[in-house]
PDB file of N, CA and C in Angstrom:
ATOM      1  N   UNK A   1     -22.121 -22.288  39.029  1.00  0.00           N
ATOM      2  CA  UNK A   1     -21.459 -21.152  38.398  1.00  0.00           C
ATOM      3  C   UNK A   1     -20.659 -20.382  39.444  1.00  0.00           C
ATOM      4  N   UNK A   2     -19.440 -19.759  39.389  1.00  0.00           N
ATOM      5  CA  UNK A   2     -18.678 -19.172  40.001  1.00  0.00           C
ATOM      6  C   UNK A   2     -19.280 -17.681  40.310  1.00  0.00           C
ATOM      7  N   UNK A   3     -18.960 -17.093  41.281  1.00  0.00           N
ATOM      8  CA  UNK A   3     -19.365 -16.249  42.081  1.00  0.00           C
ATOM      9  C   UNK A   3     -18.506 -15.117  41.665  1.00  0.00           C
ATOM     10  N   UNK A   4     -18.585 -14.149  40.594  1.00  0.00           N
ATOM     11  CA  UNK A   4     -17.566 -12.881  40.020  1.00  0.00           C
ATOM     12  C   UNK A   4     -17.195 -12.332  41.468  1.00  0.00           C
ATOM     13  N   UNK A   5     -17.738 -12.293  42.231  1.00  0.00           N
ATOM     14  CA  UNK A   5     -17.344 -11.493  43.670  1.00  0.00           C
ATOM     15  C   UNK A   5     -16.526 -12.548  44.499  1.00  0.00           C
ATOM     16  N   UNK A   6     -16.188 -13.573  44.136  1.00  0.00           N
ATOM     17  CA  UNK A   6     -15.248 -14.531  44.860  1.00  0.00           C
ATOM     18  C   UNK A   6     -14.184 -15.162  44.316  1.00  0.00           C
ATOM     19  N   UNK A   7     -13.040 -13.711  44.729  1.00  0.00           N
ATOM     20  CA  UNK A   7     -11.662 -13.916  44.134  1.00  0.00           C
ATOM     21  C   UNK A   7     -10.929 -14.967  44.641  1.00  0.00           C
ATOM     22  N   UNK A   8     -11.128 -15.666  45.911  1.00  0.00           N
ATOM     23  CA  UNK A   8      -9.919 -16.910  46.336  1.00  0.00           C
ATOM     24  C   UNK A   8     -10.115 -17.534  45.421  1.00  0.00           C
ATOM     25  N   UNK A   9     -10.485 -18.381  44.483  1.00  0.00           N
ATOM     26  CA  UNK A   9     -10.474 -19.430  43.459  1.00  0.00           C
ATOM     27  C   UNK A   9      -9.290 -18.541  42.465  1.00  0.00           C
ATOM     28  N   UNK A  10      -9.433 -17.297  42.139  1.00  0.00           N
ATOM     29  CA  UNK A  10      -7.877 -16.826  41.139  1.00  0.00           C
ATOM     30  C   UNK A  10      -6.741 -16.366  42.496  1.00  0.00           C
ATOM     31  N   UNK A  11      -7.078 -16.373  43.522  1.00  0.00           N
ATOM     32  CA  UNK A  11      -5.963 -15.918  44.819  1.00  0.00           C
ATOM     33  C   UNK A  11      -5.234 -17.205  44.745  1.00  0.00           C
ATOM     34  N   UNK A  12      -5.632 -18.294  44.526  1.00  0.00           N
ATOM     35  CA  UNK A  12      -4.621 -19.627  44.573  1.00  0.00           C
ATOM     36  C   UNK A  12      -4.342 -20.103  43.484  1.00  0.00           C
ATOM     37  N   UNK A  13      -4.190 -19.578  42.254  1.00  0.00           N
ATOM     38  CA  UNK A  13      -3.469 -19.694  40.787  1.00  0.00           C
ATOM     39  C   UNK A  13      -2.237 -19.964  41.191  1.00  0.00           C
ATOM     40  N   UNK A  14      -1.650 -21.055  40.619  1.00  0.00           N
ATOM     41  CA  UNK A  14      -0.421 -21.450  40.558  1.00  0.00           C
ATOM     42  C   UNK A  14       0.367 -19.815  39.573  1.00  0.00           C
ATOM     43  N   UNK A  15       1.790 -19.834  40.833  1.00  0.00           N
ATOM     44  CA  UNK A  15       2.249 -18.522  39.851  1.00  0.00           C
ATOM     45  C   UNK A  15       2.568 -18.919  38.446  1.00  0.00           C
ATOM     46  N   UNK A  16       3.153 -20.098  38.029  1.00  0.00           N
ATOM     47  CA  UNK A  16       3.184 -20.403  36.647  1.00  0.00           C
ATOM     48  C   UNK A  16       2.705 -20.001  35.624  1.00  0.00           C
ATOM     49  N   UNK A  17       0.882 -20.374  36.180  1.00  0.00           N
ATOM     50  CA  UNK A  17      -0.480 -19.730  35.237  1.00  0.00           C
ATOM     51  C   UNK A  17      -0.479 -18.252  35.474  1.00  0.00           C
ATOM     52  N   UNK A  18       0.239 -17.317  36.005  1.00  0.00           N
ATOM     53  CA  UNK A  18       0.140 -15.911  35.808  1.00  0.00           C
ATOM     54  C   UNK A  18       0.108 -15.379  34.879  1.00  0.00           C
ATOM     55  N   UNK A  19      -0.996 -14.551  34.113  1.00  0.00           N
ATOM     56  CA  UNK A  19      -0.529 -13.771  32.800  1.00  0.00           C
ATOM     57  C   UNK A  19       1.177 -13.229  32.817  1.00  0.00           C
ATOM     58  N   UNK A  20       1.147 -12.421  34.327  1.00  0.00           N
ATOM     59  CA  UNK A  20       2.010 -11.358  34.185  1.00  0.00           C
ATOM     60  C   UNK A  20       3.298 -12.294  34.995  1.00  0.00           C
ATOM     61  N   UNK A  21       3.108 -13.256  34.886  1.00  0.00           N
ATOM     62  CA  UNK A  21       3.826 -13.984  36.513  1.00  0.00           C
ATOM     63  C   UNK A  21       5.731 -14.099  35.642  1.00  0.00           C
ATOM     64  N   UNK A  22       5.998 -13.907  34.427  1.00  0.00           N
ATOM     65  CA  UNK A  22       6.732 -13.395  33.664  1.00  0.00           C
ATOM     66  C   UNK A  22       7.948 -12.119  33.614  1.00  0.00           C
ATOM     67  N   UNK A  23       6.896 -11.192  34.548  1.00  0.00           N
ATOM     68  CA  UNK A  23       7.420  -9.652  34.985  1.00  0.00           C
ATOM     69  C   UNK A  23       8.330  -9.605  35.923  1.00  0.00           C
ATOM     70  N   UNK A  24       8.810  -8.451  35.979  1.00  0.00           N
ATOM     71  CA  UNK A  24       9.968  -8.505  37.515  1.00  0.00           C
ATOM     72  C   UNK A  24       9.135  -8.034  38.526  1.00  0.00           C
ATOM     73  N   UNK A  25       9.856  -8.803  39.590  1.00  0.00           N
ATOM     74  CA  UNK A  25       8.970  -8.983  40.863  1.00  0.00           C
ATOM     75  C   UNK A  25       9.043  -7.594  41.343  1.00  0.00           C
ATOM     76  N   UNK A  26       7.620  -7.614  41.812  1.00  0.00           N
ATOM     77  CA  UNK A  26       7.306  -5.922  42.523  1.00  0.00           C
ATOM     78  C   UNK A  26       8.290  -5.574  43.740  1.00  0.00           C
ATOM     79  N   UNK A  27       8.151  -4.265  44.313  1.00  0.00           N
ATOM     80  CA  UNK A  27       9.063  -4.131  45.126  1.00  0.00           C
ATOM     81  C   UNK A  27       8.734  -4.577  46.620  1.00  0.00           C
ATOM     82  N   UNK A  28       7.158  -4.333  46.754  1.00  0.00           N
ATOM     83  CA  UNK A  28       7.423  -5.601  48.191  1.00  0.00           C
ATOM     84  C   UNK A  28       7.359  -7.036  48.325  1.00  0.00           C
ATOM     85  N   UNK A  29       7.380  -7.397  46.915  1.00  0.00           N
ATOM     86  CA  UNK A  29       8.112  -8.994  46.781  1.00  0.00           C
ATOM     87  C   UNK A  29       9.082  -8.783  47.246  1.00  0.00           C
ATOM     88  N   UNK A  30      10.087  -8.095  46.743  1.00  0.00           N
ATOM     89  CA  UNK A  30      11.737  -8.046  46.895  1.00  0.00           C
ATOM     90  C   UNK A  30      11.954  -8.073  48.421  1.00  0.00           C
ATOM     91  N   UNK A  31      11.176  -6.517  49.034  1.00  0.00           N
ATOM     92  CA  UNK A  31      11.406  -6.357  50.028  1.00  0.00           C
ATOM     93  C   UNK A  31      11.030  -7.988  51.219  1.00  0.00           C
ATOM     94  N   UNK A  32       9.730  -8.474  51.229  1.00  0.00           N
ATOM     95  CA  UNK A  32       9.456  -9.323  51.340  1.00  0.00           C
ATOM     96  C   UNK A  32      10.446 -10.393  51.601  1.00  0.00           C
ATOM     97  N   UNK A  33      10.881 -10.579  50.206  1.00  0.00           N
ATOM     98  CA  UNK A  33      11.981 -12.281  50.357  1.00  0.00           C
ATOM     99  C   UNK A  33      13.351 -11.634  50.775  1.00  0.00           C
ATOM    100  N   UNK A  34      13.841 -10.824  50.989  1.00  0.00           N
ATOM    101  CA  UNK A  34      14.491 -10.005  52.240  1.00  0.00           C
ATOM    102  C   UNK A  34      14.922 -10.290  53.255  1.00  0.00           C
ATOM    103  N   UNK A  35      13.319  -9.723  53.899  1.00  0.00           N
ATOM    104  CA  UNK A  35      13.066  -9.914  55.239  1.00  0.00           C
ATOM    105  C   UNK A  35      12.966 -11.443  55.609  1.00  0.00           C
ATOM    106  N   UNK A  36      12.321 -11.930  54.608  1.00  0.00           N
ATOM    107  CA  UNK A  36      12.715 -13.829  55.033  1.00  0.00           C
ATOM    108  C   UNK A  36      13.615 -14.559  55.011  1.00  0.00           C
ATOM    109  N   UNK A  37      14.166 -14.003  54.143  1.00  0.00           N
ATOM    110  CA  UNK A  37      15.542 -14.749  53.891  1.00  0.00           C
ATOM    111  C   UNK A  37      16.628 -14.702  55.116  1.00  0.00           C
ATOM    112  N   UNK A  38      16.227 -13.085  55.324  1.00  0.00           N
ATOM    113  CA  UNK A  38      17.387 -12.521  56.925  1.00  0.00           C
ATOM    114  C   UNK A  38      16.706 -13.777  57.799  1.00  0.00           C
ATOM    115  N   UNK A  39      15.510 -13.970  58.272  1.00  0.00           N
ATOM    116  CA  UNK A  39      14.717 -14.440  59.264  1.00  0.00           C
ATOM    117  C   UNK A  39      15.502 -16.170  58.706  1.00  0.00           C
ATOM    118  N   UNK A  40      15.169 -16.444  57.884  1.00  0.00           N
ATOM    119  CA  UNK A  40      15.346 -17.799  57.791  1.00  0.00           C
ATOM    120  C   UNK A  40      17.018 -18.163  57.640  1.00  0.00           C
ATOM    121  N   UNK A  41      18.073 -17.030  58.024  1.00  0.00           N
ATOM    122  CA  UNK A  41      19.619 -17.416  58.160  1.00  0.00           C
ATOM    123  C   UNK A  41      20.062 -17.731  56.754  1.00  0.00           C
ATOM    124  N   UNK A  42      18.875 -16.924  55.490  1.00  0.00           N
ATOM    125  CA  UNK A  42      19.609 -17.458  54.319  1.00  0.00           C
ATOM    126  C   UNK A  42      20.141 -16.234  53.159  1.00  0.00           C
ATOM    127  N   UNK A  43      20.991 -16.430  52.297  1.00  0.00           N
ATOM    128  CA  UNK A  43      21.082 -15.328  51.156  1.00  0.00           C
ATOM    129  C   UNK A  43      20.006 -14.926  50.925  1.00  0.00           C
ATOM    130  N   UNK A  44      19.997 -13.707  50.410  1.00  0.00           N
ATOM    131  CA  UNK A  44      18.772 -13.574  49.941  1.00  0.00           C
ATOM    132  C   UNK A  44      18.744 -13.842  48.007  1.00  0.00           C
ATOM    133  N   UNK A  45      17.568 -14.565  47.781  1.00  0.00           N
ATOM    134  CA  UNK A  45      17.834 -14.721  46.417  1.00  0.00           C
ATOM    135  C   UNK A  45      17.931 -13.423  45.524  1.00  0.00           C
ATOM    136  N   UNK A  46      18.350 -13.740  43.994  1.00  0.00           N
ATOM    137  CA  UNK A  46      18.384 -12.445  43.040  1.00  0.00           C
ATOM    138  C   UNK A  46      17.676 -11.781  43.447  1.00  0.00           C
ATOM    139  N   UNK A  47      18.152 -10.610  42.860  1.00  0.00           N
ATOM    140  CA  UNK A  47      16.555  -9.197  42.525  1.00  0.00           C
ATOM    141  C   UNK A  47      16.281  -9.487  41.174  1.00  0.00           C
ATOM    142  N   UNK A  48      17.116 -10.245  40.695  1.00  0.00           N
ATOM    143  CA  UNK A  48      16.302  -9.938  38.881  1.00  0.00           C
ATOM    144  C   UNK A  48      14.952 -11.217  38.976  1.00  0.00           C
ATOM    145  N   UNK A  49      14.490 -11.590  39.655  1.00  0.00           N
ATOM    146  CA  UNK A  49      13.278 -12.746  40.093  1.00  0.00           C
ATOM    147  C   UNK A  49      12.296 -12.351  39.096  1.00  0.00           C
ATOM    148  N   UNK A  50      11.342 -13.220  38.482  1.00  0.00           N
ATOM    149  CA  UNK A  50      10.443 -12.565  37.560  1.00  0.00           C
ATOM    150  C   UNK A  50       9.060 -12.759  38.703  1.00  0.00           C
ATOM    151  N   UNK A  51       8.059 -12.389  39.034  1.00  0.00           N
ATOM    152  CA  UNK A  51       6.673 -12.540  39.870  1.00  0.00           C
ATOM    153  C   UNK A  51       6.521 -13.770  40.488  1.00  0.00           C
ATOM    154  N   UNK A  52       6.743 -14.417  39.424  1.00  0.00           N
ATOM    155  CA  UNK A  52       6.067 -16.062  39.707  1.00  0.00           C
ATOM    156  C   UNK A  52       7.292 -16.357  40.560  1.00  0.00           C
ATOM    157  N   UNK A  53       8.629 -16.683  39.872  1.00  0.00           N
ATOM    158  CA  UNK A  53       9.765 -17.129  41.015  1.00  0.00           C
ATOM    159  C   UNK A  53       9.595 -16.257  42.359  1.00  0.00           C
ATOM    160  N   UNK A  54       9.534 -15.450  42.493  1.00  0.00           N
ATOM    161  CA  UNK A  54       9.488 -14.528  43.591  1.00  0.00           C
ATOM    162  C   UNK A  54       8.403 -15.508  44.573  1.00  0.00           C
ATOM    163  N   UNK A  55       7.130 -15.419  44.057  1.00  0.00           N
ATOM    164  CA  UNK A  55       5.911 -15.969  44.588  1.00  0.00           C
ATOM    165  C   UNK A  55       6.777 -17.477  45.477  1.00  0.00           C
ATOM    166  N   UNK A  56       7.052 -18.536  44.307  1.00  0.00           N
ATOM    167  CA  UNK A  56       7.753 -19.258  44.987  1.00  0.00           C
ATOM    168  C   UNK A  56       8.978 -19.419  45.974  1.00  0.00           C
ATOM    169  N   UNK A  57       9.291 -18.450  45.341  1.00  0.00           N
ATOM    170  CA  UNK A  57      10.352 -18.323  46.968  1.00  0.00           C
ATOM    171  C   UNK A  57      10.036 -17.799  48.229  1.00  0.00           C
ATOM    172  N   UNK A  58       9.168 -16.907  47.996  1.00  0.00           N
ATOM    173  CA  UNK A  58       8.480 -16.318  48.985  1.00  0.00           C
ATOM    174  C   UNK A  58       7.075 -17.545  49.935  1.00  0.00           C
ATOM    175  N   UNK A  59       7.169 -18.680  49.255  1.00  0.00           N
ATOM    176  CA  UNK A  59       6.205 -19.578  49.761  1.00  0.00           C
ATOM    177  C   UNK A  59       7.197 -20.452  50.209  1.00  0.00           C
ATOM    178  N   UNK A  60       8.441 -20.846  49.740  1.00  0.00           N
ATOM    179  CA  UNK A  60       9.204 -21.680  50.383  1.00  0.00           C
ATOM    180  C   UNK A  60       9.737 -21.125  51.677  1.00  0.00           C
ATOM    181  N   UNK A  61      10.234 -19.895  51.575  1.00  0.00           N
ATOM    182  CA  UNK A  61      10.829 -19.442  52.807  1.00  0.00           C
ATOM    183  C   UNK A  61       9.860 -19.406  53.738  1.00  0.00           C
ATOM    184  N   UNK A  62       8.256 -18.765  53.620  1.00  0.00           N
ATOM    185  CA  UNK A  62       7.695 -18.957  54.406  1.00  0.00           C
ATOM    186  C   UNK A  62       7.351 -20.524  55.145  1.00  0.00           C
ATOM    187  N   UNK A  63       7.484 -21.627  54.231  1.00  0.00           N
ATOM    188  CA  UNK A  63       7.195 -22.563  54.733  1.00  0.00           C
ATOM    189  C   UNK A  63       8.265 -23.041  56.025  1.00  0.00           C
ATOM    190  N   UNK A  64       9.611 -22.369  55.677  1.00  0.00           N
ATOM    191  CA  UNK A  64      11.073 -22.598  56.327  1.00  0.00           C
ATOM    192  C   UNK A  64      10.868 -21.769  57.601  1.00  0.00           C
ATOM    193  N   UNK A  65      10.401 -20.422  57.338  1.00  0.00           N
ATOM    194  CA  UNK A  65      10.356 -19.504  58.964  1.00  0.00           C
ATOM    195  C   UNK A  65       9.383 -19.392  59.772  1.00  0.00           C
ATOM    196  N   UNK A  66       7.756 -20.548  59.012  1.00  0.00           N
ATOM    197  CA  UNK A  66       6.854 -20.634  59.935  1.00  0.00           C
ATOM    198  C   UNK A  66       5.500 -18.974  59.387  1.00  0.00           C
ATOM    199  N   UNK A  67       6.308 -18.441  58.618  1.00  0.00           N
ATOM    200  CA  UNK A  67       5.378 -17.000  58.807  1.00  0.00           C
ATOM    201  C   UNK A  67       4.310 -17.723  57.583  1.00  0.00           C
ATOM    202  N   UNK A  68       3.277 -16.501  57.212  1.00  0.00           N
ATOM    203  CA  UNK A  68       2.432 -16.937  56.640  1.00  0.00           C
ATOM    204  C   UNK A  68       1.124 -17.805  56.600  1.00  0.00           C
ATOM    205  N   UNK A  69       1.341 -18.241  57.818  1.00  0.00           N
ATOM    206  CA  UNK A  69       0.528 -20.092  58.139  1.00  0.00           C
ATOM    207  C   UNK A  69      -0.610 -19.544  58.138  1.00  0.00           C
TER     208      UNK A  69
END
């Protein structure tokens, strides 16, 4: 049985499966894929991003500038 006090098992939900992953991305998402985007020499994507896209871009760029690891 799962452990109610042990959130990493919902911390690694695909953003897809987000209830809310639908919504517009919060503001230190935004700020966030930003700052990576500057770092990684790229546009920065939309602001109209809904959570989940955000999430993924924010995991790709990190995979591109090394941060995050």
């Amino acid at each position: 049985m799962a452990d109610p006090q042990d959130v990493t098992e919902n911390a690694a939900k695909d953003p897809d499966d987000w209830t809310t992953g639908d919504e517009p991305m919060t503001g230190p998402q935004k700020s966030y894929l930003h700052t990576l985007a500057q770092q990684a020499g790229e546009e920065a994507p939309a602001d109209d991003l809904s959570k989940a896209d955000a999430s993924k871009a924010i995991d790709a760029l990190q995979e591109k500038t090394g941060r995050g690891q």
